[in-house]
PDB file of N, CA and C in Angstrom:
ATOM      1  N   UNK A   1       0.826  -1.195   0.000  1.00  0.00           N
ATOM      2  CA  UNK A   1       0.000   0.000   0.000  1.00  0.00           C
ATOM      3  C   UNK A   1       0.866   1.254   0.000  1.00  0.00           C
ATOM      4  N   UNK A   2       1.923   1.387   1.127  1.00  0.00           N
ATOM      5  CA  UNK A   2       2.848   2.290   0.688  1.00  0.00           C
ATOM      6  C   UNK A   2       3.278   2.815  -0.313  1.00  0.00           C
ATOM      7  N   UNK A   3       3.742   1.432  -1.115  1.00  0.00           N
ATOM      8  CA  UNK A   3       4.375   1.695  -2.747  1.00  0.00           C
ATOM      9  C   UNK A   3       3.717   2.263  -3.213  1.00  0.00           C
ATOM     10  N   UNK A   4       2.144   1.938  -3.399  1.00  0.00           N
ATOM     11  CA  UNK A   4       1.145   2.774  -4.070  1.00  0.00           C
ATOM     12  C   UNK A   4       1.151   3.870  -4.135  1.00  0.00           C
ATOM     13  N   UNK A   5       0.846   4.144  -2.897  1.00  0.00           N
ATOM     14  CA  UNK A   5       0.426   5.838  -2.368  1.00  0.00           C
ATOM     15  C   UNK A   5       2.295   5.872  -3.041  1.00  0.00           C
ATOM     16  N   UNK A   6       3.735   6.404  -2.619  1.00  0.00           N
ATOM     17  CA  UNK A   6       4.784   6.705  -3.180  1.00  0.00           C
ATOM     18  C   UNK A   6       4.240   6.739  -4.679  1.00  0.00           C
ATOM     19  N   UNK A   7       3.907   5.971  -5.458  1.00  0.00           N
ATOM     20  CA  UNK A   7       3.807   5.805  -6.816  1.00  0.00           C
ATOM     21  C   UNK A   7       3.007   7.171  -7.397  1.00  0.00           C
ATOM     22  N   UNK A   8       1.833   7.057  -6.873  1.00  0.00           N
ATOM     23  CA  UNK A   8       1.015   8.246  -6.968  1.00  0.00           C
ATOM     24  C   UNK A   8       1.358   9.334  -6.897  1.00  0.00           C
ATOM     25  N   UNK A   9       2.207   9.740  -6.129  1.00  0.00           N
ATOM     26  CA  UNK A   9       2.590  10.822  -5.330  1.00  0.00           C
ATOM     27  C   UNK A   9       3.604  11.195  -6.054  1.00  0.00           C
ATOM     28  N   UNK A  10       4.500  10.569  -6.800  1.00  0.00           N
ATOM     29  CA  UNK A  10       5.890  10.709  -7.611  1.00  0.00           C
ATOM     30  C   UNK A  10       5.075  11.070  -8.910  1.00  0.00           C
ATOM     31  N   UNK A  11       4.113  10.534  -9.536  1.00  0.00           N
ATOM     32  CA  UNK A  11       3.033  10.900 -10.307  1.00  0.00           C
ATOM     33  C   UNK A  11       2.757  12.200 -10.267  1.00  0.00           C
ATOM     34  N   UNK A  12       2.558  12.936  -9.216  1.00  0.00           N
ATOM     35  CA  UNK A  12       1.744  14.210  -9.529  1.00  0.00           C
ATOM     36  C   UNK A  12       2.521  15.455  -9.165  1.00  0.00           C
ATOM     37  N   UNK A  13       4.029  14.844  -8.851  1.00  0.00           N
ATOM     38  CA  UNK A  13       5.056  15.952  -8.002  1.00  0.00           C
ATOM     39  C   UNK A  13       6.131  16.096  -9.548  1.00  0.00           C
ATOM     40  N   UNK A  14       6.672  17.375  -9.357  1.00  0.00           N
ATOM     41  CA  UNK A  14       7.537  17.636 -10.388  1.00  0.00           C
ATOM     42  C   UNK A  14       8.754  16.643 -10.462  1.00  0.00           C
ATOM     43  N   UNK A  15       9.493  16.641 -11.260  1.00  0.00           N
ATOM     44  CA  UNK A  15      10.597  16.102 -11.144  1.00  0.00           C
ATOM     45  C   UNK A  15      11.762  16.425 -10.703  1.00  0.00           C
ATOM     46  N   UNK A  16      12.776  15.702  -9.658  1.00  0.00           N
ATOM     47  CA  UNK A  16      13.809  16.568  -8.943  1.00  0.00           C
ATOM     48  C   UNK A  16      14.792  17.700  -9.809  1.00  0.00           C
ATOM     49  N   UNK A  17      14.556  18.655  -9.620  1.00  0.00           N
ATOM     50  CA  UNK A  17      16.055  19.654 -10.432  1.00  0.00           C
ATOM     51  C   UNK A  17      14.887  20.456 -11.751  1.00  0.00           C
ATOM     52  N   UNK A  18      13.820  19.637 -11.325  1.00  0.00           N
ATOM     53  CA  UNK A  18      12.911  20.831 -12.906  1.00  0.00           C
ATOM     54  C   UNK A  18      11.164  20.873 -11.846  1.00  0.00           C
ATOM     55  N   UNK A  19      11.410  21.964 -11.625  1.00  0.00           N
ATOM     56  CA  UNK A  19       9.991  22.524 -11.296  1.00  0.00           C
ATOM     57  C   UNK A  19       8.876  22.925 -11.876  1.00  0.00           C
ATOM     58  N   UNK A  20       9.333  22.962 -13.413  1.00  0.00           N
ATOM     59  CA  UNK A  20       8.773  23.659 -14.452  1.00  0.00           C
ATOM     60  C   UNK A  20       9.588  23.744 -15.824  1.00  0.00           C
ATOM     61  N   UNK A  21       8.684  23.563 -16.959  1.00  0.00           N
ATOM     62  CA  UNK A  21       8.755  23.717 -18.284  1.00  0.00           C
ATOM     63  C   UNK A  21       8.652  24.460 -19.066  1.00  0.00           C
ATOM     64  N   UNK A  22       9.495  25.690 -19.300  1.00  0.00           N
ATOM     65  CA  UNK A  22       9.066  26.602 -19.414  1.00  0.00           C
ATOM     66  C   UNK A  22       8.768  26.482 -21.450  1.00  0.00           C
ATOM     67  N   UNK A  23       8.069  27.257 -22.401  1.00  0.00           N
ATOM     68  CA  UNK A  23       8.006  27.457 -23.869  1.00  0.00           C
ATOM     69  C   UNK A  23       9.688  28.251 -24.692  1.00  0.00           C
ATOM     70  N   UNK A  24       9.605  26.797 -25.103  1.00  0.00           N
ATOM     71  CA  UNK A  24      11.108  27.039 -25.978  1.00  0.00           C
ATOM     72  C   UNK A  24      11.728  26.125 -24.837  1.00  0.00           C
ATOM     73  N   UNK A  25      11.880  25.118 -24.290  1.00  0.00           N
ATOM     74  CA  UNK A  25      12.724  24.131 -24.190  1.00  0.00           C
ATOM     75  C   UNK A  25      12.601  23.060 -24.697  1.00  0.00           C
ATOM     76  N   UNK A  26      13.653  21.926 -24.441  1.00  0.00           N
ATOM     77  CA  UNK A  26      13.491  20.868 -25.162  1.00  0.00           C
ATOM     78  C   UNK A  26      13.626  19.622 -24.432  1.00  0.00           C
ATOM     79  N   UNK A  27      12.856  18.694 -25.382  1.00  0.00           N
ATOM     80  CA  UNK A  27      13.072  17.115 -24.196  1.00  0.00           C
ATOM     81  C   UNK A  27      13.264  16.232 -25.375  1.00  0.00           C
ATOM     82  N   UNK A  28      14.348  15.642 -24.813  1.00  0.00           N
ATOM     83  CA  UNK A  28      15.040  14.028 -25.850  1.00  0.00           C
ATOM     84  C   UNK A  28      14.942  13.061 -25.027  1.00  0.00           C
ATOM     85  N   UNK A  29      14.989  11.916 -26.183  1.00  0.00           N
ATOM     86  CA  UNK A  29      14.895  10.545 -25.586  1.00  0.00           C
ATOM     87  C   UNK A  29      16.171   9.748 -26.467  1.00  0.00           C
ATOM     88  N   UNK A  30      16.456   9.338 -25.277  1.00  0.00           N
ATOM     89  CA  UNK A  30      18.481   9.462 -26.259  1.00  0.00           C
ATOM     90  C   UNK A  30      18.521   7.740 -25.623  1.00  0.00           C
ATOM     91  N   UNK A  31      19.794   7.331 -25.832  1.00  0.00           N
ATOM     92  CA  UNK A  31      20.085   5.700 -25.544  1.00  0.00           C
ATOM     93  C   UNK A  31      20.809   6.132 -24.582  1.00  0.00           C
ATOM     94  N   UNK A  32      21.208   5.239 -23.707  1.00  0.00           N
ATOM     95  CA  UNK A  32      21.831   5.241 -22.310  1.00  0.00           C
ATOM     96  C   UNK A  32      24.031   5.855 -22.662  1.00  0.00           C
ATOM     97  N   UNK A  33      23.690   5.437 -24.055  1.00  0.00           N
ATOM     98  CA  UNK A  33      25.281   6.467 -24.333  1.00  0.00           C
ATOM     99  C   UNK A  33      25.519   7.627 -24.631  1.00  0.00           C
ATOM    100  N   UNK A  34      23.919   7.972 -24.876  1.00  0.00           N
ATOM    101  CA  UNK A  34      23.793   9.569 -25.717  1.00  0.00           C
ATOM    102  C   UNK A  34      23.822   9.388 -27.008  1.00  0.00           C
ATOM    103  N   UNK A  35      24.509   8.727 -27.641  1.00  0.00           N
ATOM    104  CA  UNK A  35      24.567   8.460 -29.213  1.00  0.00           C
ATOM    105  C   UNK A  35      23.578   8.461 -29.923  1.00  0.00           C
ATOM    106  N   UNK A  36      22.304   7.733 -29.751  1.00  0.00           N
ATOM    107  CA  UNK A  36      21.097   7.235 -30.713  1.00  0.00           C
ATOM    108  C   UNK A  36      20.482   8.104 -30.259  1.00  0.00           C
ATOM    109  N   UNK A  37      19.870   9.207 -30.404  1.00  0.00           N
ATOM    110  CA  UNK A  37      18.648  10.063 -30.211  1.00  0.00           C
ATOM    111  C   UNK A  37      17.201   9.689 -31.048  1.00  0.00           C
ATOM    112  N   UNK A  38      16.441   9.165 -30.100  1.00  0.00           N
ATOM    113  CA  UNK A  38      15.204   8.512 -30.565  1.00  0.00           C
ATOM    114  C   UNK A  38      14.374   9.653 -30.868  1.00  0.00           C
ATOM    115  N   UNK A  39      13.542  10.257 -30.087  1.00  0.00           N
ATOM    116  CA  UNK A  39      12.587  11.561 -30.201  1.00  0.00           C
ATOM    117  C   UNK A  39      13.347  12.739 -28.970  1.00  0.00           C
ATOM    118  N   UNK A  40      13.173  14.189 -30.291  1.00  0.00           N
ATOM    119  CA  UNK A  40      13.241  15.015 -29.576  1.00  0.00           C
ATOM    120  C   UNK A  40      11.842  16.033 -29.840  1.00  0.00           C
ATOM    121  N   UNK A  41      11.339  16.746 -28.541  1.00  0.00           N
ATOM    122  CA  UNK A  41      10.347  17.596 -28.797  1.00  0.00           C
ATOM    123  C   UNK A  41      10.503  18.825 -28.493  1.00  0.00           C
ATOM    124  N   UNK A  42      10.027  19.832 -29.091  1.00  0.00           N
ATOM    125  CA  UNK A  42      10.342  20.977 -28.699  1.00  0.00           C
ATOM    126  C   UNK A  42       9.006  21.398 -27.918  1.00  0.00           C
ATOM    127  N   UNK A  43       8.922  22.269 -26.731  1.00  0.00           N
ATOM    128  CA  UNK A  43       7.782  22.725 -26.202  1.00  0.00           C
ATOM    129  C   UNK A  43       7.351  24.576 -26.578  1.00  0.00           C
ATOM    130  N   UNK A  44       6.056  24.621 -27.069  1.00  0.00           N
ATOM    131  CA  UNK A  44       5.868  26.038 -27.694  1.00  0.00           C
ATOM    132  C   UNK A  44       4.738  26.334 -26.739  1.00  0.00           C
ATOM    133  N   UNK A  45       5.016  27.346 -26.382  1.00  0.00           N
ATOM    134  CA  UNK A  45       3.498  27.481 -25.310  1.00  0.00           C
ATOM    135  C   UNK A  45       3.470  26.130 -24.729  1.00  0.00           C
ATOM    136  N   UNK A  46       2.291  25.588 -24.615  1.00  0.00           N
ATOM    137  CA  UNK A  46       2.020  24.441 -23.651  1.00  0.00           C
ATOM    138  C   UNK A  46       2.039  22.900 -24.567  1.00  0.00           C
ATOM    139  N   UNK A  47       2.771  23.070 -25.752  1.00  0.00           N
ATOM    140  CA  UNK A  47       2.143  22.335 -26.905  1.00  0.00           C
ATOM    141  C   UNK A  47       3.420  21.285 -26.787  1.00  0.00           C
ATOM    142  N   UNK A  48       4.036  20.182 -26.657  1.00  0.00           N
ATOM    143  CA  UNK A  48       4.753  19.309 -27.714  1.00  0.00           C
ATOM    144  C   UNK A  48       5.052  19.093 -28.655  1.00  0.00           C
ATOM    145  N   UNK A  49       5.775  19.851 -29.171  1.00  0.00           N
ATOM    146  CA  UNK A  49       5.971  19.916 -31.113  1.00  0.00           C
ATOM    147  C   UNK A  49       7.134  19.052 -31.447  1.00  0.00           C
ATOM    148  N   UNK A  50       6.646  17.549 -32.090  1.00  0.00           N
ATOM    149  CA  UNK A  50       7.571  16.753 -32.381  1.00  0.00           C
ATOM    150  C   UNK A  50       8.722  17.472 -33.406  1.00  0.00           C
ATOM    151  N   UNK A  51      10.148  17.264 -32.811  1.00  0.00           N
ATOM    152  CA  UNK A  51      11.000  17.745 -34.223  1.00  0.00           C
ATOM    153  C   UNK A  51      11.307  16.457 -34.989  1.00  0.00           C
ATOM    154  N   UNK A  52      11.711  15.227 -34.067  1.00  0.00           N
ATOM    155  CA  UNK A  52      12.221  13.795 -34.710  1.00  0.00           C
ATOM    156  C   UNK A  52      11.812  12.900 -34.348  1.00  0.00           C
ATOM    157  N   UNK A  53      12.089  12.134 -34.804  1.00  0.00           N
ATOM    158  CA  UNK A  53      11.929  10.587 -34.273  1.00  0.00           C
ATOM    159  C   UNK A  53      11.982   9.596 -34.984  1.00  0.00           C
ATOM    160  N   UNK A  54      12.462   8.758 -34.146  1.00  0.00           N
ATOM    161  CA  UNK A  54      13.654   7.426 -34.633  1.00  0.00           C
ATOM    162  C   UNK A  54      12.614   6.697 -33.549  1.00  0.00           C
ATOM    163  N   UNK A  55      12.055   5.465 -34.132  1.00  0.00           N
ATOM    164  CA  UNK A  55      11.130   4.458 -33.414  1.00  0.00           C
ATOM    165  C   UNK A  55      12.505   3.645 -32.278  1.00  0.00           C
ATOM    166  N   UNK A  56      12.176   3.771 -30.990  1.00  0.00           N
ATOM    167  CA  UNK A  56      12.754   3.166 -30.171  1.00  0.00           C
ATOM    168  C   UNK A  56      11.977   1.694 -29.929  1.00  0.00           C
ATOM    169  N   UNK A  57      12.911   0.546 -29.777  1.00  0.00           N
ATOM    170  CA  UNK A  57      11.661  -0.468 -29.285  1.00  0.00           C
ATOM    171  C   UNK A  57      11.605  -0.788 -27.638  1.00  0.00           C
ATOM    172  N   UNK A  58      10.133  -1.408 -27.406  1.00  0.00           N
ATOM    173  CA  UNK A  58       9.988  -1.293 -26.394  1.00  0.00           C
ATOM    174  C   UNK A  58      10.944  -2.194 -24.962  1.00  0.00           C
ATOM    175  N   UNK A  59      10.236  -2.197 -23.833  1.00  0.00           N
ATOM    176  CA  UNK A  59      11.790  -1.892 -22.941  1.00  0.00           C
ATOM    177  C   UNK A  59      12.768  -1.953 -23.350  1.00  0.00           C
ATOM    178  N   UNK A  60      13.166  -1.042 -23.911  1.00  0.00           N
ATOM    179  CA  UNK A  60      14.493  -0.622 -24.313  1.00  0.00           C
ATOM    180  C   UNK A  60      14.772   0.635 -22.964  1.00  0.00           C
ATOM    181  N   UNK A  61      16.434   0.539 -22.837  1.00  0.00           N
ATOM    182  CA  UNK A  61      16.727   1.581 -21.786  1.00  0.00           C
ATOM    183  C   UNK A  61      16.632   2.348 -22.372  1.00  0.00           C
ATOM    184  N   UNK A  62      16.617   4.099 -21.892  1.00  0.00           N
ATOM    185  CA  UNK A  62      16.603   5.213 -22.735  1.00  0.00           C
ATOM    186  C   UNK A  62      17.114   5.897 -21.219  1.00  0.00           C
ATOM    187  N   UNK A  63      17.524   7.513 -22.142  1.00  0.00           N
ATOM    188  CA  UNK A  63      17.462   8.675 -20.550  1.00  0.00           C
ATOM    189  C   UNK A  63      16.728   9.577 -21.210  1.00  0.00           C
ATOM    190  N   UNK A  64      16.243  10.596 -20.340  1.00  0.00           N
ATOM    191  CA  UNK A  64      15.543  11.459 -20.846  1.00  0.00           C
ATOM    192  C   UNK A  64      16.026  13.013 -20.438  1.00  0.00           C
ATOM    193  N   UNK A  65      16.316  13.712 -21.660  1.00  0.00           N
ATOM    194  CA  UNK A  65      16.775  14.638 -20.825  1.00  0.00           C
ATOM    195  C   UNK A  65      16.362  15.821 -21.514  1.00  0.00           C
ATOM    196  N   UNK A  66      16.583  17.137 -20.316  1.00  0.00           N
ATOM    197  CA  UNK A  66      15.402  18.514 -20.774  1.00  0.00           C
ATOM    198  C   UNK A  66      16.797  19.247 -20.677  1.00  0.00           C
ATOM    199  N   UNK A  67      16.544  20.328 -21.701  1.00  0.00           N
ATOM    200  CA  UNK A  67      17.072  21.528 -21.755  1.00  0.00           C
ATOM    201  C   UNK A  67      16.259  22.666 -21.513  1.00  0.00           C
ATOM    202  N   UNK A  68      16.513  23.556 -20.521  1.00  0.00           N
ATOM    203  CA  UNK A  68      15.787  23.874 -20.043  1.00  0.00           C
ATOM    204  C   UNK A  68      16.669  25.498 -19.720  1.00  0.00           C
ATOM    205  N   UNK A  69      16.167  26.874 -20.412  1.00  0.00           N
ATOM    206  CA  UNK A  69      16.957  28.187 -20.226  1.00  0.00           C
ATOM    207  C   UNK A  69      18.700  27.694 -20.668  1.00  0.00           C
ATOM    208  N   UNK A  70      18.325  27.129 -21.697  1.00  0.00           N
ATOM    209  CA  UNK A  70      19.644  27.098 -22.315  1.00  0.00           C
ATOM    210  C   UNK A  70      20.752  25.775 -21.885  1.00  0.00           C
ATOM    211  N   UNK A  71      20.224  25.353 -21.050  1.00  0.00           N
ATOM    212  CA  UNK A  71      21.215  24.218 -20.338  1.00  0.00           C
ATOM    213  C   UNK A  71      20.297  23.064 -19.826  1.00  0.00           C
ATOM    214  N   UNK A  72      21.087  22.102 -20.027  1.00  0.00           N
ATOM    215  CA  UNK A  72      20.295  20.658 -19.884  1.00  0.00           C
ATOM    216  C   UNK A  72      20.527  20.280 -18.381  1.00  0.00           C
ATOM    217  N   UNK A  73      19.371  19.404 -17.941  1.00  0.00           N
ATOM    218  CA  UNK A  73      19.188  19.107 -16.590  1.00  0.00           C
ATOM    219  C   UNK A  73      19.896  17.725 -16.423  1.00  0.00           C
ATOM    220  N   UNK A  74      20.107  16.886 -15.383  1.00  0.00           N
ATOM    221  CA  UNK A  74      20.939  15.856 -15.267  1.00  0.00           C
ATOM    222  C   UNK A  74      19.820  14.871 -16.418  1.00  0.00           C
ATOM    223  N   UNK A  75      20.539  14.017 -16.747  1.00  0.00           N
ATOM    224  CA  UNK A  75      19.039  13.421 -17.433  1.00  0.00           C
ATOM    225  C   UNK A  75      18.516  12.029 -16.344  1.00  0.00           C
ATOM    226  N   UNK A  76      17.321  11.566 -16.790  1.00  0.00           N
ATOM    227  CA  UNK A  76      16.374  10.646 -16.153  1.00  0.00           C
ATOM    228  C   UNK A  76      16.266   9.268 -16.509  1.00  0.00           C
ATOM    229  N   UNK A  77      16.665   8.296 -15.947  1.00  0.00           N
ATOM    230  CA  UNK A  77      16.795   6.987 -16.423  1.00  0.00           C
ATOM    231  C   UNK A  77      14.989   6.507 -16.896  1.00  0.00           C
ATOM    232  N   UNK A  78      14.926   6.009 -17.976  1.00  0.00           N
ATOM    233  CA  UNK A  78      13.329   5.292 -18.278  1.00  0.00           C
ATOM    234  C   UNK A  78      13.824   3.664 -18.985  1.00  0.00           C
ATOM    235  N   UNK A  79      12.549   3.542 -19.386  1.00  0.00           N
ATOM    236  CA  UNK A  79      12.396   2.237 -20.397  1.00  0.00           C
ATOM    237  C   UNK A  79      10.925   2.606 -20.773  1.00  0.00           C
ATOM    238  N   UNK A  80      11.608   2.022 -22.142  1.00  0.00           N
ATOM    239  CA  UNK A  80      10.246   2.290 -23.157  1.00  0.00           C
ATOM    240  C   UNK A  80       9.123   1.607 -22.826  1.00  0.00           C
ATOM    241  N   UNK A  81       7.839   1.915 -23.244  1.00  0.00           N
ATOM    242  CA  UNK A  81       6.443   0.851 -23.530  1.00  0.00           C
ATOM    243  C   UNK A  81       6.246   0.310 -24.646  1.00  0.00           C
ATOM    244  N   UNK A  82       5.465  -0.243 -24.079  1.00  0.00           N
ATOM    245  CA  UNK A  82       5.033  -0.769 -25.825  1.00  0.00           C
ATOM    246  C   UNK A  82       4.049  -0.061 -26.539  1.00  0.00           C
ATOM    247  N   UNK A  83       3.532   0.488 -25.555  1.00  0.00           N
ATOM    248  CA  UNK A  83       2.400   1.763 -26.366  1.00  0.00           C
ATOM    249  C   UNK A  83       3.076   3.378 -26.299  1.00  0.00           C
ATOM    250  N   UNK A  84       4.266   2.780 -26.641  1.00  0.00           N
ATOM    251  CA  UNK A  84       4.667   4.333 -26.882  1.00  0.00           C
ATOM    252  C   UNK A  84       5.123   5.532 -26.005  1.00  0.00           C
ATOM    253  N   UNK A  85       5.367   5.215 -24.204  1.00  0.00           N
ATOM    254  CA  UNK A  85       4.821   5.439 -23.543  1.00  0.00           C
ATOM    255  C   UNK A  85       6.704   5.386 -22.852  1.00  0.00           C
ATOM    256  N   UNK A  86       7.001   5.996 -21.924  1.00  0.00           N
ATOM    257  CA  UNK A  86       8.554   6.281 -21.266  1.00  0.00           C
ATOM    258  C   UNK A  86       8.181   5.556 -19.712  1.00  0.00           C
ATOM    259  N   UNK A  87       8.838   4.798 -19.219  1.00  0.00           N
ATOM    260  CA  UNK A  87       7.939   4.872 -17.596  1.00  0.00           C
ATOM    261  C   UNK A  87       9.729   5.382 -16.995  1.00  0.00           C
ATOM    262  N   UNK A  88       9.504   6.544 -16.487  1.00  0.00           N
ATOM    263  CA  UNK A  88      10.659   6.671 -15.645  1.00  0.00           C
ATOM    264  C   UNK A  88      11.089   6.337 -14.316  1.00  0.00           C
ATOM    265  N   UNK A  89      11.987   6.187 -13.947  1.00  0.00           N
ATOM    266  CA  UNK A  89      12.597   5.160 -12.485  1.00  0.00           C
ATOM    267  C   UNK A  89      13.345   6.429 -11.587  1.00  0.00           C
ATOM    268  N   UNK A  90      11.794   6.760 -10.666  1.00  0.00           N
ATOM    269  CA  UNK A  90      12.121   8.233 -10.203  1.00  0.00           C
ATOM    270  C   UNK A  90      11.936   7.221  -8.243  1.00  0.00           C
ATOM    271  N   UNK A  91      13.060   7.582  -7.862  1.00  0.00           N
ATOM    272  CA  UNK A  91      12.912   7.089  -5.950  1.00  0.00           C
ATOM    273  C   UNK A  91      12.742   5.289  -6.137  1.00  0.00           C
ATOM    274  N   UNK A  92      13.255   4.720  -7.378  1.00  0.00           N
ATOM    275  CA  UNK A  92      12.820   3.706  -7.399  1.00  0.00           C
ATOM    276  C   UNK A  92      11.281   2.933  -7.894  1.00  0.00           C
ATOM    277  N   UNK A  93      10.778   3.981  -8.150  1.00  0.00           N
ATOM    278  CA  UNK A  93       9.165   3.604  -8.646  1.00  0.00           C
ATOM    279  C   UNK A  93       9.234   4.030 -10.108  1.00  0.00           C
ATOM    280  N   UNK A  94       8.064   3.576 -10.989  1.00  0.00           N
ATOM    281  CA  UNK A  94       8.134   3.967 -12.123  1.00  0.00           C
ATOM    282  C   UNK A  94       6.901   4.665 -12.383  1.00  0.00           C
ATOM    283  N   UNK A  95       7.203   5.993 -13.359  1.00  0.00           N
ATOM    284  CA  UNK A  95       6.507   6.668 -13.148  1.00  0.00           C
ATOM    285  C   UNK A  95       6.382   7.316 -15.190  1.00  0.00           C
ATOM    286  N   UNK A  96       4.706   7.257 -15.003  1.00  0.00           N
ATOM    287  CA  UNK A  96       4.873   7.410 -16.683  1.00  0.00           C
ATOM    288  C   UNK A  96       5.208   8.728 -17.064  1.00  0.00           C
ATOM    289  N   UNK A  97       5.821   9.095 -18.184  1.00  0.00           N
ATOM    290  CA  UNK A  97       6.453  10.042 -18.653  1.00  0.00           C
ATOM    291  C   UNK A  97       5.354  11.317 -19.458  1.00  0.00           C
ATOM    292  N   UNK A  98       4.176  10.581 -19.884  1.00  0.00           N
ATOM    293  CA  UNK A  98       3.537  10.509 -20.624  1.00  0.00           C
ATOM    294  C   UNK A  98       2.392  11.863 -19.668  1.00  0.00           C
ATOM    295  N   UNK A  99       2.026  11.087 -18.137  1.00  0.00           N
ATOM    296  CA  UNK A  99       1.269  11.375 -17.440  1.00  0.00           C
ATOM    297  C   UNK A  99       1.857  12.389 -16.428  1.00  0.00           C
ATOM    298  N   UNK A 100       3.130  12.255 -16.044  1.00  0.00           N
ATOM    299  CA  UNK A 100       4.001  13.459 -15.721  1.00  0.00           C
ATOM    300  C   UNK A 100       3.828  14.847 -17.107  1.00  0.00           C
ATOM    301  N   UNK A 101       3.570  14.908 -17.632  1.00  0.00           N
ATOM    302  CA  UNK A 101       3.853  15.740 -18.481  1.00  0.00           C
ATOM    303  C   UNK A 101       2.602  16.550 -18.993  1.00  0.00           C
ATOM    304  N   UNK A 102       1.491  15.500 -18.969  1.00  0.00           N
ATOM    305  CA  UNK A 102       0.260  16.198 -19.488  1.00  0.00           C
ATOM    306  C   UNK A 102      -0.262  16.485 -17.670  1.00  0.00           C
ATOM    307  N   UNK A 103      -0.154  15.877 -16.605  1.00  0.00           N
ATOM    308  CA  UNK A 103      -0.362  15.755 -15.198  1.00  0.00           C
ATOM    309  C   UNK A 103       0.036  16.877 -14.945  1.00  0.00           C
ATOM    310  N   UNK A 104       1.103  16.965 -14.569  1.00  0.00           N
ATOM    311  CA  UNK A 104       2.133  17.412 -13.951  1.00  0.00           C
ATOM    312  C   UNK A 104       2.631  18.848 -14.181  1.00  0.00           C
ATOM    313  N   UNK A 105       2.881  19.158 -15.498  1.00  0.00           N
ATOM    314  CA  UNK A 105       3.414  19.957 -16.140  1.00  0.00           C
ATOM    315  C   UNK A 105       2.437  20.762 -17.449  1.00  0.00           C
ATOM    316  N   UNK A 106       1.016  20.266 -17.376  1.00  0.00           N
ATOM    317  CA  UNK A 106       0.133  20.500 -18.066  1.00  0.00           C
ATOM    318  C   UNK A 106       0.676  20.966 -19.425  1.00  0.00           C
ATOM    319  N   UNK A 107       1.595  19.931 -20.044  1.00  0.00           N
ATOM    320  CA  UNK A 107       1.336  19.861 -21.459  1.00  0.00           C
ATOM    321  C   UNK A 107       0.378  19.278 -22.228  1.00  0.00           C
ATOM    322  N   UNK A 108       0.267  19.256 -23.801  1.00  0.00           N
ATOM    323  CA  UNK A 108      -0.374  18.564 -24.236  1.00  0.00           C
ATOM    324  C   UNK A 108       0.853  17.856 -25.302  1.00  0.00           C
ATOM    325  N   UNK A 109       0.804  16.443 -25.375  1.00  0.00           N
ATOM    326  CA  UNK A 109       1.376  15.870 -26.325  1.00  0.00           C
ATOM    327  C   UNK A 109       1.314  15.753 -27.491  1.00  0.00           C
ATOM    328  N   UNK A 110       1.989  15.540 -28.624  1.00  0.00           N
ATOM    329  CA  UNK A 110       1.916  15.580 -29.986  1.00  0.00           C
ATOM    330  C   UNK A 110       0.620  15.615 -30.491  1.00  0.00           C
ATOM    331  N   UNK A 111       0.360  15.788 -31.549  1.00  0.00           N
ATOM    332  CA  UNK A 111      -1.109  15.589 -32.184  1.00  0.00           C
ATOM    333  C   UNK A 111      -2.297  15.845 -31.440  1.00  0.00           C
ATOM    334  N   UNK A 112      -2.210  16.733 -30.410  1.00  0.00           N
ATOM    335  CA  UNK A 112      -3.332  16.698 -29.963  1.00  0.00           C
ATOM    336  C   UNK A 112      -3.668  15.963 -28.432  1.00  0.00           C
ATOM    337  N   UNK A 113      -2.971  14.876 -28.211  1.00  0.00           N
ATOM    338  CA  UNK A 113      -3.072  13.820 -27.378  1.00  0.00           C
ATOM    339  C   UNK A 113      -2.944  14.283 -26.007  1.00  0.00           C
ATOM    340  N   UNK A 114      -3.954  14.196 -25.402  1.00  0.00           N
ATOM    341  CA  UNK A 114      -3.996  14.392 -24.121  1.00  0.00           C
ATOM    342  C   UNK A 114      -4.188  13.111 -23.138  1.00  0.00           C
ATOM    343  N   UNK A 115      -4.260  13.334 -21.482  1.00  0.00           N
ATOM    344  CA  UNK A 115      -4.821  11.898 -21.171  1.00  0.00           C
ATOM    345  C   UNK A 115      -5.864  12.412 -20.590  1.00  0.00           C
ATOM    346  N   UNK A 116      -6.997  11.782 -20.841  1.00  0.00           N
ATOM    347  CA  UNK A 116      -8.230  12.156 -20.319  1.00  0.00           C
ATOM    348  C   UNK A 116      -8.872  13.385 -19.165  1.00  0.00           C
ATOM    349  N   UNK A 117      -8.056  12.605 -18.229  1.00  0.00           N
ATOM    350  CA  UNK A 117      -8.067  13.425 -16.608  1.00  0.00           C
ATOM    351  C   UNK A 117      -7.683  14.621 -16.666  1.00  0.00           C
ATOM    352  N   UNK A 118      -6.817  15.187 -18.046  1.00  0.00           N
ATOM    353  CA  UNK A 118      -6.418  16.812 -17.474  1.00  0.00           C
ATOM    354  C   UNK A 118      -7.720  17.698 -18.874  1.00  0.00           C
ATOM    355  N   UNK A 119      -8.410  17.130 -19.591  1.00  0.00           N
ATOM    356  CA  UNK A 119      -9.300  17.865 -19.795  1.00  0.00           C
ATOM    357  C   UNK A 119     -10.614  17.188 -19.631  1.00  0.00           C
TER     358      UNK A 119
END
């Protein structure tokens, strides 16, 4: 039950070292060497504007990392989904990337895509 409630709670709290997202930064999804850059997005206003993407397959390791006022934040260990989906390994729990972001940080993702609960 603990884990739960932690899980939740890592869910709806920012992420350590980024409090906020501000319009005109950027977020990649790179391979654990930096080398392979899978998707990068740029954020415009509140929007996700895909620039690339290179199909990662699923659990595959990845990091995730934001640039953010010109300089990049430590980056974030994940593994892919199979629906497309990042779950990041934040305090040891995994926490979706997807739902941090439209949750959390009230973006909206590519195309439109929201998750239900924030409209």
């Amino acid at each position: 039950m603990r884990g739960l409630l932690l899980a939740f709670a890592l869910a709806l709290a920012p992420l350590p070292n980024l409090p906020f997202i501000p319009s005109g930064s950027e977020i990649r999804v790179v391979s654990p060497d930096l080398l392979t850059v899978y998707v990068v997005w740029q954020v415009e206003e509140r929007n996700l504007v895909l620039q690339s993407k290179l199909p990662a397959p699923a659990n595959r390791e990845v990091r995730v990392l934001f640039r953010v006022d010109g300089g990049y934040r430590p980056p974030y260990n994940g593994i892919t989904t199979p629906r497309g989906d990042i779950a990041l390994i934040i305090q040891g729990e995994r926490v979706s990337l997807n739902e941090l972001l439209t949750r959390t940080y009230r973006l909206n993702l590519p195309n439109g895509r929201v998750l239900p609960e924030v409209r």
